[in-house]
Protein backbone atom coordinates (compact mmCIF):
# COMPACT_ATOMS: atom_id res chain seq x y z
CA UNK A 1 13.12 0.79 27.75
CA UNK A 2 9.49 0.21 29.07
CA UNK A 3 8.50 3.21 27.77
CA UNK A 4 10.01 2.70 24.05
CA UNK A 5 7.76 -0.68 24.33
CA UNK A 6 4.48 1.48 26.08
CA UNK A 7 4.89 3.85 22.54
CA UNK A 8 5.56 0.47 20.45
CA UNK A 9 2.22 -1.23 21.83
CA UNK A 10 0.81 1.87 21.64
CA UNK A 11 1.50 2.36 18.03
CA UNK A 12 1.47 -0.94 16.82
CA UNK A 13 -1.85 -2.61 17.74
CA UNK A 14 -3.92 0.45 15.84
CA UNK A 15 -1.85 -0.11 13.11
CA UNK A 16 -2.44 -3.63 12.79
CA UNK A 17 -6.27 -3.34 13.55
CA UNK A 18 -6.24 -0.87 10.48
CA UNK A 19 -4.39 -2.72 8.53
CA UNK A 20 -6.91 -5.86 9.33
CA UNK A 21 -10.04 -4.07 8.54
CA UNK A 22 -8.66 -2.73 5.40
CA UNK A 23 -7.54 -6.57 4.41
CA UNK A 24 -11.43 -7.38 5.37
CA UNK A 25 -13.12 -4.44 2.81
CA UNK A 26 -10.94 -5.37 0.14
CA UNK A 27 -11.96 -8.98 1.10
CA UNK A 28 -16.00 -8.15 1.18
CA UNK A 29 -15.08 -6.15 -2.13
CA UNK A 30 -13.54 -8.57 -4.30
CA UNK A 31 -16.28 -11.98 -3.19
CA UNK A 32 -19.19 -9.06 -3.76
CA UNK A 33 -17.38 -8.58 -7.37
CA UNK A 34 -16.92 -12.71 -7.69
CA UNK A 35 -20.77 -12.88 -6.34
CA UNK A 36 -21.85 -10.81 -8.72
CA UNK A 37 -20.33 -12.49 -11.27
CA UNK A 38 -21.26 -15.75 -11.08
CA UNK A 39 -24.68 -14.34 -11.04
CA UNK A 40 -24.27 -13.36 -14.11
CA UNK A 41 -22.58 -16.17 -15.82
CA UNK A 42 -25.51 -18.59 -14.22
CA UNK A 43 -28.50 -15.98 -15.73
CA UNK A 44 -26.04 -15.84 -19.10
CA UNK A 45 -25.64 -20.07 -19.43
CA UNK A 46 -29.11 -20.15 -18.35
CA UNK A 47 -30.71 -18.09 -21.38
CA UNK A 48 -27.90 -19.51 -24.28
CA UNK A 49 -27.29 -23.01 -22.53
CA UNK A 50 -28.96 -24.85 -25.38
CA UNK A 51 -27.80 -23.01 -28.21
CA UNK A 52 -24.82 -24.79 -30.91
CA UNK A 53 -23.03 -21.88 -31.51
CA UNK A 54 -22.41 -21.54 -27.69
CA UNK A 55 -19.68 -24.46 -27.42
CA UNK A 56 -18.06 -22.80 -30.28
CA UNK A 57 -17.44 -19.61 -28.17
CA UNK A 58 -16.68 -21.90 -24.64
CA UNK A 59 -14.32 -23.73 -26.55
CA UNK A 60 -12.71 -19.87 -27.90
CA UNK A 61 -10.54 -17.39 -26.03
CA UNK A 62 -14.48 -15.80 -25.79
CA UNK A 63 -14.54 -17.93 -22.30
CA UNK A 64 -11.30 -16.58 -20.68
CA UNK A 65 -12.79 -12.90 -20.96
CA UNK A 66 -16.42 -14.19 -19.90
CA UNK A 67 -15.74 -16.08 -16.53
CA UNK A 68 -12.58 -13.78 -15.59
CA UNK A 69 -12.91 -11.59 -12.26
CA UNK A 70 -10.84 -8.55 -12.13
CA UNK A 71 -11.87 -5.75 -10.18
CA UNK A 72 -12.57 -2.15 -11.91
CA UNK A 73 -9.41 -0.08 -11.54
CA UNK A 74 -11.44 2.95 -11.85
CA UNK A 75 -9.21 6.01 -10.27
CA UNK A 76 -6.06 4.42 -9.42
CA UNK A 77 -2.77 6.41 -8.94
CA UNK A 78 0.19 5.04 -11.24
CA UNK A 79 2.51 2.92 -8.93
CA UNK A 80 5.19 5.22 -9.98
CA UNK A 81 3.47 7.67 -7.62
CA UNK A 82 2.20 5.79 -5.26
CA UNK A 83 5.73 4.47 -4.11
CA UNK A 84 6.97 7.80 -3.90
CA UNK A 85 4.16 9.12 -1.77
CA UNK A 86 4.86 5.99 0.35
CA UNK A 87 8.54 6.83 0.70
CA UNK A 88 7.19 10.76 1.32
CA UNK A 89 5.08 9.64 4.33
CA UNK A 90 7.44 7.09 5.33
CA UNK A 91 10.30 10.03 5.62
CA UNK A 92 8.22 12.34 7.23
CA UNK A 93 7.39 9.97 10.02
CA UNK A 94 10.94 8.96 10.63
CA UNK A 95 12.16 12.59 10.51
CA UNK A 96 9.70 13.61 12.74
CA UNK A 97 10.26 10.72 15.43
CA UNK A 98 14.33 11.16 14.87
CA UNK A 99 13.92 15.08 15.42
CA UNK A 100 11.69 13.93 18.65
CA UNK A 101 13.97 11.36 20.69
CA UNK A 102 16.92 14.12 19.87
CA UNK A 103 14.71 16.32 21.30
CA UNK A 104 13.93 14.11 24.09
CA UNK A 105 17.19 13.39 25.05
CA UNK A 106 17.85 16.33 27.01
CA UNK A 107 15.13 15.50 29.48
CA UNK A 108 16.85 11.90 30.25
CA UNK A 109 18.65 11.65 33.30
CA UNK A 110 20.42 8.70 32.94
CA UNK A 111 23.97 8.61 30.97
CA UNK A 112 23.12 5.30 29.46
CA UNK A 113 19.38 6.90 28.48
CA UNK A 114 20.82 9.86 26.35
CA UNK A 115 23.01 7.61 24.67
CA UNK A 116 20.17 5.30 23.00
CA UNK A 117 17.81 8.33 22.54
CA UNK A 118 20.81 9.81 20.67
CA UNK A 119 20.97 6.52 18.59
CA UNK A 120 17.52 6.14 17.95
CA UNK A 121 17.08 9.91 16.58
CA UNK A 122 19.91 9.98 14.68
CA UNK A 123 18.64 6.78 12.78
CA UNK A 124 15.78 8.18 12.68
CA UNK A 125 16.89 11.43 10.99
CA UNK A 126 19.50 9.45 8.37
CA UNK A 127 16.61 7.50 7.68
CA UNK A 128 13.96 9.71 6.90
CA UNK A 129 16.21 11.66 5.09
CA UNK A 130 17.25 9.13 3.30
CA UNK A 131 13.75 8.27 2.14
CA UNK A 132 12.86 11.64 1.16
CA UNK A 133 15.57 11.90 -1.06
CA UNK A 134 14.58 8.86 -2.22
CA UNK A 135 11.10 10.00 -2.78
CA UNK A 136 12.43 13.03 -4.68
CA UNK A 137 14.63 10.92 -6.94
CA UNK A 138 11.71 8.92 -7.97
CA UNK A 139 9.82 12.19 -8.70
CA UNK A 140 12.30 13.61 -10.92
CA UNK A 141 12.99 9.87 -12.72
CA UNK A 142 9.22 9.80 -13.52
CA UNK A 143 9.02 13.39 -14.61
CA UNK A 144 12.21 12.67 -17.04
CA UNK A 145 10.09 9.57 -18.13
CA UNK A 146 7.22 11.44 -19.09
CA UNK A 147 8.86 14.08 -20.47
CA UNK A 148 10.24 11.13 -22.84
CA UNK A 149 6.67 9.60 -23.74
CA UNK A 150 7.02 6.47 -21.66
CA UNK A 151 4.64 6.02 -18.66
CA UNK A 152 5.54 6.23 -15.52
């Protein structure tokens, strides 16, 4: 069991420092975007400020659209396929570490040890199978979709 926590630690603490950093970026991104526009807003008010018509288009749905911040969403993948790439990745991982404590559990010496490396590879097996098929159900749902003329 120390060594199941060793591989846990092991695993876990570069995933959450990735997972951190990424948070950060997406953090420096979005106050850039904000940054750069309130920048704009303050040169915008500054050359307009004392025109009439101005209050006119404040008082409009003209404002909404001029002081929202959304970020571009230049490139993005459809979330139809990026949950079942997710579920792809996610099955391959659990296959792959079900397939390994089976494999493992010829080397353990202990009755007791076999046992849990057999429980722990067969749920991860079922499990990454399961989400494979799962990621090849969405697949074929969001082909039949498009083949229909709705988005995926």
């Amino acid at each position: 069991m120390e060594g199941f926590f060793f591989v846990c630690v092991l695993l876990g603490i570069p995933a959450i420092l990735g997972w951190m950093y990424k948070t950060n970026l997406a953090h420096q991104r979005y106050m850039k975007v904000l940054q750069l526009k309130a920048e704009m807003n303050a040169r915008l008010l500054d050359k307009i400020g004392n025109e009439p018509g101005v209050l006119d288009v404040l008082k409009g749905e003209g404002q909404a659209k001029m002081f929202d911040v959304t970020l571009p969403e230049a490139g993005r993948v459809p979330a139809a396929y990026t949950r079942m790439l997710t579920a792809a990745q996610i099955g391959i991982v659990l296959l792959s570490a079900g397939l390994g404590f089976l494999y493992i559990r010829q080397f353990m010496v202990g009755n007791g040890d076999q046992e849990a490396m057999l429980v722990f590879g067969t749920m991860g097996v079922s499990l990454g199978v399961g989400a494979l098929l799962s990621s090849a159900a969405a697949f074929v749902a969001a082909k039949a979709w498009q083949q229909n003329g709705q988005e995926a």
